[in-house]
C-alpha atoms as a PDB file:
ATOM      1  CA  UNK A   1      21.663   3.309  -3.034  1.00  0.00           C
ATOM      2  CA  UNK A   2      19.774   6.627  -3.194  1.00  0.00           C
ATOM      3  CA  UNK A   3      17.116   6.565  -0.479  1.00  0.00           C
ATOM      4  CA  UNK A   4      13.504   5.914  -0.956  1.00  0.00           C
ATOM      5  CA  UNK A   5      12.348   9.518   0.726  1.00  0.00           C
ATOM      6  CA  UNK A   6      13.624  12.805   1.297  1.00  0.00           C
ATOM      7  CA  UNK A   7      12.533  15.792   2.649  1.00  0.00           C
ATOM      8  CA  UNK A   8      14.189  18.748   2.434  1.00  0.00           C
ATOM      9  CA  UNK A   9      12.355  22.429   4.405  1.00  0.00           C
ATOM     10  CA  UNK A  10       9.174  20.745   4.064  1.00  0.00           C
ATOM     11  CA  UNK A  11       6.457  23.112   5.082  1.00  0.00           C
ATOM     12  CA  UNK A  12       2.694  23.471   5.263  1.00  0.00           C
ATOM     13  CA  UNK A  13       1.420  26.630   6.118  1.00  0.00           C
ATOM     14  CA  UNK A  14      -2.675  27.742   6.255  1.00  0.00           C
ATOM     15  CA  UNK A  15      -3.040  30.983   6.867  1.00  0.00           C
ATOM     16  CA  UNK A  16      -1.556  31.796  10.055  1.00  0.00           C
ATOM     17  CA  UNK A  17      -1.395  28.476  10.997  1.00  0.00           C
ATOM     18  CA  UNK A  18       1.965  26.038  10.328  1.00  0.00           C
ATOM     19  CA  UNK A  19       0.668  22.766   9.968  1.00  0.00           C
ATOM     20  CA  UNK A  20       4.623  21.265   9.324  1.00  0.00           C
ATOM     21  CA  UNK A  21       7.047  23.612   9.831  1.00  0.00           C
ATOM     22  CA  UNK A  22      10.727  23.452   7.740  1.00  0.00           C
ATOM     23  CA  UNK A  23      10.880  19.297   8.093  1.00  0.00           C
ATOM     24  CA  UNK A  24      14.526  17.756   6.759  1.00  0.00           C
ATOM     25  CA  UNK A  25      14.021  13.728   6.996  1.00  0.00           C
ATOM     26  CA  UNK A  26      15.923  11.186   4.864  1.00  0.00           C
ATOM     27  CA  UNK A  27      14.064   7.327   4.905  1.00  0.00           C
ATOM     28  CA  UNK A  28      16.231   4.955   3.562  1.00  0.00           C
ATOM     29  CA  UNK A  29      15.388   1.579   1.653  1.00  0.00           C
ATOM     30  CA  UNK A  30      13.972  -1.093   3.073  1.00  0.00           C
ATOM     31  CA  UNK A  31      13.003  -0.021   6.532  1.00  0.00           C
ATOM     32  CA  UNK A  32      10.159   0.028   8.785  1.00  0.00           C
ATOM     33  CA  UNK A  33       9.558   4.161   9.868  1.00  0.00           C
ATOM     34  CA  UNK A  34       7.580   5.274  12.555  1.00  0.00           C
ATOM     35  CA  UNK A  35       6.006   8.913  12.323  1.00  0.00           C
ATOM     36  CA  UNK A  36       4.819   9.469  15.778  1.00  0.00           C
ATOM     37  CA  UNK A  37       3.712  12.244  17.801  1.00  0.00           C
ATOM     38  CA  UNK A  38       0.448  13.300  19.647  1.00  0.00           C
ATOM     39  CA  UNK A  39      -3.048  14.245  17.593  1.00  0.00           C
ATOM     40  CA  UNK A  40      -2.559  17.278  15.764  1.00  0.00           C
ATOM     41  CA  UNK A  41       1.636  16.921  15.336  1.00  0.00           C
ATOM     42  CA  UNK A  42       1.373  17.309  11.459  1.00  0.00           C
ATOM     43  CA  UNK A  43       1.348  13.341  11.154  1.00  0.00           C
ATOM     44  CA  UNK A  44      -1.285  13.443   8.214  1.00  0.00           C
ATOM     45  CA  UNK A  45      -0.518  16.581   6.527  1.00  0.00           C
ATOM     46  CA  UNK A  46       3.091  15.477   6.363  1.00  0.00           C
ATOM     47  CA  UNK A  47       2.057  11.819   5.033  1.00  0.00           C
ATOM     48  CA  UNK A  48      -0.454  13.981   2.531  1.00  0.00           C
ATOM     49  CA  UNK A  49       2.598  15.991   1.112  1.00  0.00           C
ATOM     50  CA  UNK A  50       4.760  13.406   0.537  1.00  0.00           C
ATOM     51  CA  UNK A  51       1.949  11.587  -1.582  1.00  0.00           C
ATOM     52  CA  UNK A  52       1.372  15.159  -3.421  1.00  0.00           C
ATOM     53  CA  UNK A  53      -2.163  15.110  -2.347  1.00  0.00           C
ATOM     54  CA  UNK A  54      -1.909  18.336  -1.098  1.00  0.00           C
ATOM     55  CA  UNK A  55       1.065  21.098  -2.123  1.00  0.00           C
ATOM     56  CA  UNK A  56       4.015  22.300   0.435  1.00  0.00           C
ATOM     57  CA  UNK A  57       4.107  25.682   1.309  1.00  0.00           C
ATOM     58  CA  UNK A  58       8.028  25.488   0.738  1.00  0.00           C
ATOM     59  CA  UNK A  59      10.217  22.795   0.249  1.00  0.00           C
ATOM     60  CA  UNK A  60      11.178  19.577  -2.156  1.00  0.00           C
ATOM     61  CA  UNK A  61       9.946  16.413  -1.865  1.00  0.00           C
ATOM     62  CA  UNK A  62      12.219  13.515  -3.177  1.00  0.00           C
ATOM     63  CA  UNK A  63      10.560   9.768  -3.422  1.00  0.00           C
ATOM     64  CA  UNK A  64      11.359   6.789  -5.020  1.00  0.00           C
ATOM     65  CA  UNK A  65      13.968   8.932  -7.269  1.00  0.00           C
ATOM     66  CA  UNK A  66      10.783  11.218  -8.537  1.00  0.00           C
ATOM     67  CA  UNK A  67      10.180  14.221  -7.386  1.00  0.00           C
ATOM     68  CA  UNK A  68       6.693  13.574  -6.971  1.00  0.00           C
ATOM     69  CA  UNK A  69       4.857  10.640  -5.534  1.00  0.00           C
ATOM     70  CA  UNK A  70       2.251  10.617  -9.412  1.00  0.00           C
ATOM     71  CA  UNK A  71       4.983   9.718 -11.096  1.00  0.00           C
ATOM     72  CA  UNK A  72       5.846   6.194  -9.415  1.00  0.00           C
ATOM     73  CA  UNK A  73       2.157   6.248  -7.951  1.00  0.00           C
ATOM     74  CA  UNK A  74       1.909   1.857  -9.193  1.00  0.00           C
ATOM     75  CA  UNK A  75       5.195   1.579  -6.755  1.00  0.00           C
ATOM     76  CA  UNK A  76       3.248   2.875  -3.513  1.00  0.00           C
ATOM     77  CA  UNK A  77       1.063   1.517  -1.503  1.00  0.00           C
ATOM     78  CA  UNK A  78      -1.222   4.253   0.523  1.00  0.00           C
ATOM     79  CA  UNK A  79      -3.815   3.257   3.346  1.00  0.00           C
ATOM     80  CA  UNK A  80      -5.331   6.753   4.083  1.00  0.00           C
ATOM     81  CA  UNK A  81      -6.537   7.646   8.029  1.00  0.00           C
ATOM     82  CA  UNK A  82     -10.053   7.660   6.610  1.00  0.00           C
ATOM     83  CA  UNK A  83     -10.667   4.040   6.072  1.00  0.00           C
ATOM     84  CA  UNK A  84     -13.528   3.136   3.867  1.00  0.00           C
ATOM     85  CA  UNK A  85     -14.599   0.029   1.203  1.00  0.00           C
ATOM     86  CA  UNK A  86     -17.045  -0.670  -1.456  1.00  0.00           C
ATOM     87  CA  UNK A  87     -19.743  -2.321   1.150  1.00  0.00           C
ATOM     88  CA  UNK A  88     -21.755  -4.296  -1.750  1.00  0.00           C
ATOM     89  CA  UNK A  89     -18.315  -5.860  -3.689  1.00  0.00           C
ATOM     90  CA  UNK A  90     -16.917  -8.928  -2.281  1.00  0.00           C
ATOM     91  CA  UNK A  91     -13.708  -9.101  -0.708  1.00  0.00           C
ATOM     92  CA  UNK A  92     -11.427 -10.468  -3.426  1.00  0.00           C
ATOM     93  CA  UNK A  93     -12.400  -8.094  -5.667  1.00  0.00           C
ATOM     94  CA  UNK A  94     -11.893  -4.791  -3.123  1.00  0.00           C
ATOM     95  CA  UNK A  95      -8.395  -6.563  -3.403  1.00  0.00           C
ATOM     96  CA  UNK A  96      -8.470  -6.978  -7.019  1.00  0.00           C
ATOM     97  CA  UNK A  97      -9.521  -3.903  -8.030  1.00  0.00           C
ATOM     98  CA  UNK A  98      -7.175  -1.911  -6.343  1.00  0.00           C
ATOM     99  CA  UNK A  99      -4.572  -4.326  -8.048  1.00  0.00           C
ATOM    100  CA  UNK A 100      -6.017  -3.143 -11.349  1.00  0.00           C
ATOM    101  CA  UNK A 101      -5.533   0.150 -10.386  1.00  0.00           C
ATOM    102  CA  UNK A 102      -1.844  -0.350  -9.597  1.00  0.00           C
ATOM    103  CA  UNK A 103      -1.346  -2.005 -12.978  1.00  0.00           C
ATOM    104  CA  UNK A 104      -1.795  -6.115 -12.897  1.00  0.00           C
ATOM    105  CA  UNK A 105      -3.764  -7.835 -14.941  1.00  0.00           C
ATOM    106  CA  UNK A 106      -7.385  -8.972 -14.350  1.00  0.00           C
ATOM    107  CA  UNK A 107      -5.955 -12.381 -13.995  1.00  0.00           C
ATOM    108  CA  UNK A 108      -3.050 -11.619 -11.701  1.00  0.00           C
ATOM    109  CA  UNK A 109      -4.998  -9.259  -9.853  1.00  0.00           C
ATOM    110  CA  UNK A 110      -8.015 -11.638  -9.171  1.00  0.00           C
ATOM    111  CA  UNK A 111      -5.209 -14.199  -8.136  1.00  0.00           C
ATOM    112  CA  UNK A 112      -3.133 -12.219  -5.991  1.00  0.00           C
ATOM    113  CA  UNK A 113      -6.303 -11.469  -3.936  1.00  0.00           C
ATOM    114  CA  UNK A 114      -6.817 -14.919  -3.325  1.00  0.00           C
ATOM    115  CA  UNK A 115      -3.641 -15.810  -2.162  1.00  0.00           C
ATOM    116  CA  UNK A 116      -3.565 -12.705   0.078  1.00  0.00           C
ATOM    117  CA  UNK A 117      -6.552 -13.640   1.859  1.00  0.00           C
ATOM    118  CA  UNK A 118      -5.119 -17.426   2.078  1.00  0.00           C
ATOM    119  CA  UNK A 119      -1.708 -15.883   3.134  1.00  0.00           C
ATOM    120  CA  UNK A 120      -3.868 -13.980   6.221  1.00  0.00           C
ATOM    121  CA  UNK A 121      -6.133 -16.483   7.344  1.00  0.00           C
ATOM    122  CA  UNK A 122      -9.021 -14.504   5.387  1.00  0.00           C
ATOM    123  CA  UNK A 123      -9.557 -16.756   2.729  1.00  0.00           C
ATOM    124  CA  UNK A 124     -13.276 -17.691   3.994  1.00  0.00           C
ATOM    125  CA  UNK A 125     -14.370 -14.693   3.414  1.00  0.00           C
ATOM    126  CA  UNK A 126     -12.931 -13.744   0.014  1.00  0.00           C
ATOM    127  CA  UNK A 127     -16.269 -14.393  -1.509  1.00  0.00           C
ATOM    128  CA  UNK A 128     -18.449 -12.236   1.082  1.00  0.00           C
ATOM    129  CA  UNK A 129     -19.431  -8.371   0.598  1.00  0.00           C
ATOM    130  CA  UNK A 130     -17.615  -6.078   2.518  1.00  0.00           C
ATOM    131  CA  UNK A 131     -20.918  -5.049   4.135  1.00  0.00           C
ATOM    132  CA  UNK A 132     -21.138  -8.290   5.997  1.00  0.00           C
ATOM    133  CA  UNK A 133     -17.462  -7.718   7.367  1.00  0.00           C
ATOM    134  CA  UNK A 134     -16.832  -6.710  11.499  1.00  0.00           C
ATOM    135  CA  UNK A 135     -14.688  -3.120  11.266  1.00  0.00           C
ATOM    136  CA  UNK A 136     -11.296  -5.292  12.021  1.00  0.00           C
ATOM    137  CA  UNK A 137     -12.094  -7.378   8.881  1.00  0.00           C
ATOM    138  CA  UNK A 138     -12.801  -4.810   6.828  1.00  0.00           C
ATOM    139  CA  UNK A 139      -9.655  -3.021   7.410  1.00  0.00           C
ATOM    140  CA  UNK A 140      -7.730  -6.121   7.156  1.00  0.00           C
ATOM    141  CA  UNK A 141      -9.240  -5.904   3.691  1.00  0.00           C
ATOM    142  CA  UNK A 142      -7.797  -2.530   2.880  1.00  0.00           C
ATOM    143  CA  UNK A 143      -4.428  -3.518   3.840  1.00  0.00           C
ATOM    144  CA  UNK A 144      -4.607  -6.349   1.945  1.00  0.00           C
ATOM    145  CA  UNK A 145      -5.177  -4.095  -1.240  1.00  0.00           C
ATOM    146  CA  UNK A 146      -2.756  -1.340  -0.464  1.00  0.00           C
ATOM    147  CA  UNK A 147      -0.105  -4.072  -0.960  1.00  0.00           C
ATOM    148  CA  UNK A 148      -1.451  -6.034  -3.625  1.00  0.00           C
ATOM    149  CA  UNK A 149       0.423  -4.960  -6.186  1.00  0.00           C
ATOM    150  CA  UNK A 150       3.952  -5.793  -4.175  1.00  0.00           C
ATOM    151  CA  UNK A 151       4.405  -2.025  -3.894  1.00  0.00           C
ATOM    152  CA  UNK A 152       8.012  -0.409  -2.572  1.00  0.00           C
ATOM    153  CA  UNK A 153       7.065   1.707  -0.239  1.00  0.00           C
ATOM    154  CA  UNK A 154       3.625   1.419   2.307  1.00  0.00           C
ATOM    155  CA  UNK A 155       2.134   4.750   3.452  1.00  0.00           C
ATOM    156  CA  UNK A 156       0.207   3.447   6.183  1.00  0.00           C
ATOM    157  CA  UNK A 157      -1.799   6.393   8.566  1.00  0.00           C
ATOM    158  CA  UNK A 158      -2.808   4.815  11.692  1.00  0.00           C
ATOM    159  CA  UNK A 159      -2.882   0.894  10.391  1.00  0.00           C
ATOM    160  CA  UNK A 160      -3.475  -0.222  14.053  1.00  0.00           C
ATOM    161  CA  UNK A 161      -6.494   2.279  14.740  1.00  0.00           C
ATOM    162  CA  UNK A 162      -9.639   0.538  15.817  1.00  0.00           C
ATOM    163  CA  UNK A 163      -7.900  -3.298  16.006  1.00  0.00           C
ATOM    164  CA  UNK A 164      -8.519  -5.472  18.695  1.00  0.00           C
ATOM    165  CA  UNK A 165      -5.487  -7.320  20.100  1.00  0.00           C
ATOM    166  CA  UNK A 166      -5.611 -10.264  17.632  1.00  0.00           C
ATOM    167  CA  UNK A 167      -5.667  -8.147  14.656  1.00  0.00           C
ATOM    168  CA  UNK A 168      -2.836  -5.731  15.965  1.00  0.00           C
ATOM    169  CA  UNK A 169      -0.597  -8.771  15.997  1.00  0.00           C
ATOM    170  CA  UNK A 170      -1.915 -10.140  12.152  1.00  0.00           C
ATOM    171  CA  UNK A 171      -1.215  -6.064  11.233  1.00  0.00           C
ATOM    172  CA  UNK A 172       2.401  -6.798  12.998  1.00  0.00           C
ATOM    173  CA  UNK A 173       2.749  -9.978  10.960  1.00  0.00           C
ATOM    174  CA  UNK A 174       2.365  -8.408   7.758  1.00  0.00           C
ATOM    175  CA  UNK A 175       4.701  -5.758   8.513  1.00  0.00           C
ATOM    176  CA  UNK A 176       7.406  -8.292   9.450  1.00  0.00           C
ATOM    177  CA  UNK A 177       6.440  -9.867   6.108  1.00  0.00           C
ATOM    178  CA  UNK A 178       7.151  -7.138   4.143  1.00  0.00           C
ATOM    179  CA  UNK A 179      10.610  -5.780   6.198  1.00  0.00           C
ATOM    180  CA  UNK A 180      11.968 -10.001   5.477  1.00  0.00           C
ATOM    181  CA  UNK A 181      11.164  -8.666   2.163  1.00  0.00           C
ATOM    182  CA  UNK A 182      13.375  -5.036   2.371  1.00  0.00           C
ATOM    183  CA  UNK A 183      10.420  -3.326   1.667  1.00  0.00           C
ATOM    184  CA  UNK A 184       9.817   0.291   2.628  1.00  0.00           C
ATOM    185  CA  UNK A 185       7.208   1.178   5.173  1.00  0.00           C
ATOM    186  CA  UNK A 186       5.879   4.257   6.531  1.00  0.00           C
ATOM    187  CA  UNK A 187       3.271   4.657   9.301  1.00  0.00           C
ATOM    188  CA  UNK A 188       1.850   6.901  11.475  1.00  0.00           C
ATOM    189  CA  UNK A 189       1.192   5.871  15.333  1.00  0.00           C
ATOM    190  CA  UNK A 190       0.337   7.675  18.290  1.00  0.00           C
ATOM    191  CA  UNK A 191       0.498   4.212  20.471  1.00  0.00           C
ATOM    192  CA  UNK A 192       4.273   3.926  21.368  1.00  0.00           C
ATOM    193  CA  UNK A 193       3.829  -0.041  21.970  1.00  0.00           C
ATOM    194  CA  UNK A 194       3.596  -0.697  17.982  1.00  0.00           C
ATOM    195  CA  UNK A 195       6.626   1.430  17.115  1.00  0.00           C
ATOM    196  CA  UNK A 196       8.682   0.090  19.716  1.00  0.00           C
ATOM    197  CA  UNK A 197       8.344  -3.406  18.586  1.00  0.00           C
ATOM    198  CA  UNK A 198       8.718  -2.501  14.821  1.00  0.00           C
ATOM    199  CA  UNK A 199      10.387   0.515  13.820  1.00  0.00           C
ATOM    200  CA  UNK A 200      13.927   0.427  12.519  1.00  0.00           C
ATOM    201  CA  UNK A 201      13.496   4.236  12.962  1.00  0.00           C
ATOM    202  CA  UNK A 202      11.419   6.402  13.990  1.00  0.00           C
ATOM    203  CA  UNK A 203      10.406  10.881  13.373  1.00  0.00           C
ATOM    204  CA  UNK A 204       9.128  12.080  16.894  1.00  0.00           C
ATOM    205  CA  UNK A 205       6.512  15.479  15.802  1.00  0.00           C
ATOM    206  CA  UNK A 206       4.883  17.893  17.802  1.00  0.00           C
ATOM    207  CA  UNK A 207       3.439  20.737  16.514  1.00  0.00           C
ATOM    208  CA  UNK A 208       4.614  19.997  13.335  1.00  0.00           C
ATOM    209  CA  UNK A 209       8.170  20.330  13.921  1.00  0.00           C
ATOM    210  CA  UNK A 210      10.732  17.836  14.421  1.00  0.00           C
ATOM    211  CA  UNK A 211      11.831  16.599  17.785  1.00  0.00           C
ATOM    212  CA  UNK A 212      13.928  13.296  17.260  1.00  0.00           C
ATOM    213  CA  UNK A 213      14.819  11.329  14.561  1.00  0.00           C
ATOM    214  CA  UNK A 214      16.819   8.611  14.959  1.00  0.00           C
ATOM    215  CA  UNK A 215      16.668   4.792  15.961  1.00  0.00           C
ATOM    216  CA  UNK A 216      14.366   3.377  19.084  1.00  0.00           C
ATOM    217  CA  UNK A 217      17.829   2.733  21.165  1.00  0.00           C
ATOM    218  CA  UNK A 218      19.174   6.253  19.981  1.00  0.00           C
ATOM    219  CA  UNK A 219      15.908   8.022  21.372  1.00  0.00           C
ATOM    220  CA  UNK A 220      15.896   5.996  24.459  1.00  0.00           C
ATOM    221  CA  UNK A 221      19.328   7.390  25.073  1.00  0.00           C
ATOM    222  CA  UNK A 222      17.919  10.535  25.845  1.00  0.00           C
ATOM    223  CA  UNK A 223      16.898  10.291  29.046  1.00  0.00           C
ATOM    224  CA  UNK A 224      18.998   8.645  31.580  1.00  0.00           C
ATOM    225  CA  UNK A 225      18.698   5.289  32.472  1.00  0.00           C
ATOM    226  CA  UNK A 226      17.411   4.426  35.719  1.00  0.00           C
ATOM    227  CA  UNK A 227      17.358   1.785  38.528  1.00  0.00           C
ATOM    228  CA  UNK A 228      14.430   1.116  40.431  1.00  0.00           C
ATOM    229  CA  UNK A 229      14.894  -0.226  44.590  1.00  0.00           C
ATOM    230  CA  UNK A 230      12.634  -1.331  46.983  1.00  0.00           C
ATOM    231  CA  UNK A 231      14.246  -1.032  50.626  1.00  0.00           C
ATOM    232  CA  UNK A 232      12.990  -0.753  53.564  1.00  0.00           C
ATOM    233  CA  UNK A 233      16.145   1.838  54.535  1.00  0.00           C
ATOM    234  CA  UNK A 234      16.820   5.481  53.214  1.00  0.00           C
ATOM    235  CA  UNK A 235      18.450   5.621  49.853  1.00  0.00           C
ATOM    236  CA  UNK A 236      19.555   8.798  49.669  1.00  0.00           C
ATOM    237  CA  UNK A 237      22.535   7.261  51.341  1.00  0.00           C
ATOM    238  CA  UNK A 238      23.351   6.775  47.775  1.00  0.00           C
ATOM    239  CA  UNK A 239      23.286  10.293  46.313  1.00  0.00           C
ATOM    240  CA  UNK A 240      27.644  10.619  46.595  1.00  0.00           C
ATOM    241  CA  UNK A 241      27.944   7.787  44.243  1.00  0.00           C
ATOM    242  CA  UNK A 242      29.816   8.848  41.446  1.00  0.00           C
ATOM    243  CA  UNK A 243      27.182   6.984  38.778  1.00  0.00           C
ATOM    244  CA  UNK A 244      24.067   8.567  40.707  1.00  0.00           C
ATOM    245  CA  UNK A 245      22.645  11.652  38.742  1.00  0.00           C
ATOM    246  CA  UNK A 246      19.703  11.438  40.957  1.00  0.00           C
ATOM    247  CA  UNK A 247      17.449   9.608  43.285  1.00  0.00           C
ATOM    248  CA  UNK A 248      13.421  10.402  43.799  1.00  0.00           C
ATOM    249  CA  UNK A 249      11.204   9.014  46.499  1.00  0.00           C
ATOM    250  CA  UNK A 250       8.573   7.530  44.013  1.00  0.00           C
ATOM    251  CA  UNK A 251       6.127   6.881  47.107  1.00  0.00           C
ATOM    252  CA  UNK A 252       5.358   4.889  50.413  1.00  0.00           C
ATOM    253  CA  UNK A 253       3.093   2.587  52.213  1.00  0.00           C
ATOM    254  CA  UNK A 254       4.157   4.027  55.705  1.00  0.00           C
ATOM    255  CA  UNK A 255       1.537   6.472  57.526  1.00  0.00           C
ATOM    256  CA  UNK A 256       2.129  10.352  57.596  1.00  0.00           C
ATOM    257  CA  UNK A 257       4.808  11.560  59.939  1.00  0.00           C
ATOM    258  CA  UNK A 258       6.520   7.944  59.838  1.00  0.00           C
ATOM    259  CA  UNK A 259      10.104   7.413  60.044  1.00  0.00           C
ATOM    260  CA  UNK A 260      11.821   5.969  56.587  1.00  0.00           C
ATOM    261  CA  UNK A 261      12.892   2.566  58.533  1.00  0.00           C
ATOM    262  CA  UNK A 262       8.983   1.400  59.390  1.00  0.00           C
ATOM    263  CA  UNK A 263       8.472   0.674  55.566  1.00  0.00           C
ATOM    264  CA  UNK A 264       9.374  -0.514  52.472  1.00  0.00           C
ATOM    265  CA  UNK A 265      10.125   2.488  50.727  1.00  0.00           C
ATOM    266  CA  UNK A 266      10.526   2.725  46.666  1.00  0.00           C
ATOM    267  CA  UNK A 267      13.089   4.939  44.827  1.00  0.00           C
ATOM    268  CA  UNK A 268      14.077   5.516  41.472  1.00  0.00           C
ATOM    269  CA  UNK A 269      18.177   5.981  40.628  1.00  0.00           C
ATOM    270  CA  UNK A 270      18.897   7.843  37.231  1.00  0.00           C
ATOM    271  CA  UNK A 271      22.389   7.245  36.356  1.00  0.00           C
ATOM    272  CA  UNK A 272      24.731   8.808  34.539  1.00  0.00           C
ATOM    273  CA  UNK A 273      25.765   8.659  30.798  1.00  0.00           C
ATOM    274  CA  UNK A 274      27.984   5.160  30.671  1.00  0.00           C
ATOM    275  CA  UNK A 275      27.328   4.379  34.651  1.00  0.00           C
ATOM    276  CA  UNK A 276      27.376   0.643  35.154  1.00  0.00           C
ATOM    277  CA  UNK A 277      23.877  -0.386  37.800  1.00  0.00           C
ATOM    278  CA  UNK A 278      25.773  -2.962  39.279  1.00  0.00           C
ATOM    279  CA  UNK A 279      27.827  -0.364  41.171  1.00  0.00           C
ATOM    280  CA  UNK A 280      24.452   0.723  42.640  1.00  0.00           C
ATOM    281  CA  UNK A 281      24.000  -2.770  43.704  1.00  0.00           C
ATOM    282  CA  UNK A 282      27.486  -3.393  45.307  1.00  0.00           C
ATOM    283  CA  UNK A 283      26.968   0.068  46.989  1.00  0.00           C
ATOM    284  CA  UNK A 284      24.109  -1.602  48.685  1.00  0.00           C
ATOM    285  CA  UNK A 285      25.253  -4.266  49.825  1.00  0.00           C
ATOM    286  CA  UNK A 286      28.557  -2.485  51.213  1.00  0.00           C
ATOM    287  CA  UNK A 287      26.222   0.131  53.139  1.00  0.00           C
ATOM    288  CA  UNK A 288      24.089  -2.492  54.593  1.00  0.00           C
ATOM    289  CA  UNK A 289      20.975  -1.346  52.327  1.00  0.00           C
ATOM    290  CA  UNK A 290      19.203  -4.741  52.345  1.00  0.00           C
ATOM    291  CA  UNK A 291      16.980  -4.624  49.240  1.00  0.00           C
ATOM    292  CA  UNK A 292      13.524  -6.564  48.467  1.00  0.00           C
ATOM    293  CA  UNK A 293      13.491  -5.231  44.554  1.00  0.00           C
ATOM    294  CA  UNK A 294      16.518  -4.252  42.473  1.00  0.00           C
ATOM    295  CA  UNK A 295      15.392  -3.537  38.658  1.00  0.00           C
ATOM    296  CA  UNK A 296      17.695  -1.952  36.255  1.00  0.00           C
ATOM    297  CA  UNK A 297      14.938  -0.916  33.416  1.00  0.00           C
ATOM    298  CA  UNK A 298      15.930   1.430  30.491  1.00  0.00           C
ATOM    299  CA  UNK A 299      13.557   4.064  29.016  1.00  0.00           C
ATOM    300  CA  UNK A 300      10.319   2.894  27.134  1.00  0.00           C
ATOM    301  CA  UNK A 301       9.358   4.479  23.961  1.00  0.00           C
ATOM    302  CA  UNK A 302       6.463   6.097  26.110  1.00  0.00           C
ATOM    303  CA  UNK A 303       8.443   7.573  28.397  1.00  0.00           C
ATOM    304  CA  UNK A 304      10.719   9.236  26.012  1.00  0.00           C
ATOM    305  CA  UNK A 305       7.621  10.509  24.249  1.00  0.00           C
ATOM    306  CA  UNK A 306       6.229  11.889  27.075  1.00  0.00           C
ATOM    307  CA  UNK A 307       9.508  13.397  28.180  1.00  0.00           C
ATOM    308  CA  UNK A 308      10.489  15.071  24.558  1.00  0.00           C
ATOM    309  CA  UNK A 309       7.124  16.488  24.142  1.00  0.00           C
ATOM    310  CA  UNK A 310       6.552  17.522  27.239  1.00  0.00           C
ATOM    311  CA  UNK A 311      10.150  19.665  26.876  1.00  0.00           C
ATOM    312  CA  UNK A 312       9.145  20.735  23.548  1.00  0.00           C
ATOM    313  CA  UNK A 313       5.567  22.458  24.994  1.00  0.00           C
ATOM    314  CA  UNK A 314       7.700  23.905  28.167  1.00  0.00           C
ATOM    315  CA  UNK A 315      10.144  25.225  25.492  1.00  0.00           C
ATOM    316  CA  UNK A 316       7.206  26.900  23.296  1.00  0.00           C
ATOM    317  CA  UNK A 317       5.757  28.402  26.622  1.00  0.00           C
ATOM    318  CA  UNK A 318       9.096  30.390  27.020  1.00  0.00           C
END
């Protein structure tokens, strides 16, 4: 199955300034991919080109077997960053129109909007203006009519922006929804939390080059695990152990000047590629460490974010 996106030397150039620089990316069908990176990575512009709102510098852009996003434009669904409805048209028909747009029926659009807002718990206010809806509602609303017409593939910039907690998990429903349903999605996140929990894959930018693409377990792989003790003994006792990489005093409740056995002290162990934590454990136990915490936690998202970009900053520096 040929894939639903690819990028090939994908660049965006203004003036001087490289707004995506030479991006290579392959999205396959039915998955759920992450664009992340901090404000100002090339999130948009890169989400822009690939819709052919705006022209690459250099490059090719292959979608949904087109080599432009116009020609299958009733096959996408697109919520843009700048979110915005028709405040004095009521809420089916923001649904329905966009429907229209995409190609159904007056009928089948006015119908699909219905059962939309009856799928999502909205269906009480299909016959409201926009106007009267809170901000959460309202962009509810335009999610609701990106997808109306059952697209293939969701282009989604910042779908989570401005929801409280409630409506982040409704947002997370609907993209479980549509990945049961092996559709395509692509959205743009700078909150790590959202594409942890729902990415298949994910495209780490900064500066609009690429930094990691790969799968949520393959970029946590990239920095070393770790295990996390709480002791009131000296754990640098461990350092010789073969599955030790290192070990960092993290910080202590003991006054200035006092000696490493008055307090419970907490460490952090990163281990080695392959290193099995129980060893670390045993080697406790065997040394007479006596522990009051023993965690082995892997990597969040966040902190391989904040890791990858902050090597990719040191790395333009030099």
């Amino acid at each position: 199955m040929t894939p639903a996106l690819e990028l090939r030397d994908l660049t965006k150039c203004y003036g001087s300034f490289t707004a995506v620089a030479g991006l290579d990316l392959v999205v396959p069908r039915g998955v759920v991919y992450g664009f992340l990176g901090p404000n100002g990575a090339g999130k948009t512009t890169t989400l822009r080109l690939i819709l052919d709102i705006i022209k690459p510098s250099r490059g090719s852009i292959r979608i949904l077997d087109e080599d432009s996003a116009l020609k299958v434009r009733d096959k996408i669904g697109y919520l843009p960053e700048e979110k915005g409805l028709y405040k004095k048209m009521r809420t089916w028909g923001i649904i329905a129109y966009f429907a229209m747009l995409k190609g159904l029926s007056r009928k089948a659009a006015k119908k699909r909007a219905y059962e939309l807002l009856e799928e999502y718990g909205l269906k009480e206010f299909a016959d409201k203006t926009t106007e009267s809806l809170s901000k959460g509602m309202g962009q509810k609303v335009q999610i609701l009519a990106c997808l109306a017409h059952d697209p293939e593939l969701l282009i989604l910039d910042e779908p989570f922006s401005g929801l409280d907690p409630v409506n982040q998990q409704l947002m997370e429903t609907i993209f479980h929804d549509l990945a049961r349903r092996h559709r395509t999605i692509l959205f743009s996140t700078h909150v790590m939390q959202h594409a942890e929990r729902l990415c298949d894959r994910i495209l780490l930018l900064a500066k609009g080059r690429k930094i990691f693409d790969g799968t949520v377990p393959e970029a946590k792989q990239t920095i070393p695990r770790r295990v996390l003790l709480e002791t009131q003994a000296d754990a640098r006792a461990l350092a010789g152990l073969p599955e030790v990489l290192s070990i960092l005093q993290l910080e202590s409740n003991a006054p200035a000047g006092a000696p490493l056995d008055n307090a419970t002290q907490h460490w952090e162990i990163q281990l080695r590629e392959n290193a099995d934590p129980q060893k670390i454990l045993e080697a406790c136990f065997s040394r007479g460490i006596r522990l009051s915490r023993f965690n082995h936690a892997e990597p969040s998202l966040h902190e391989v974010f904040v890791q990858l970009v902050g090597a990719q900053k040191l790395e333009a520096r030099l």
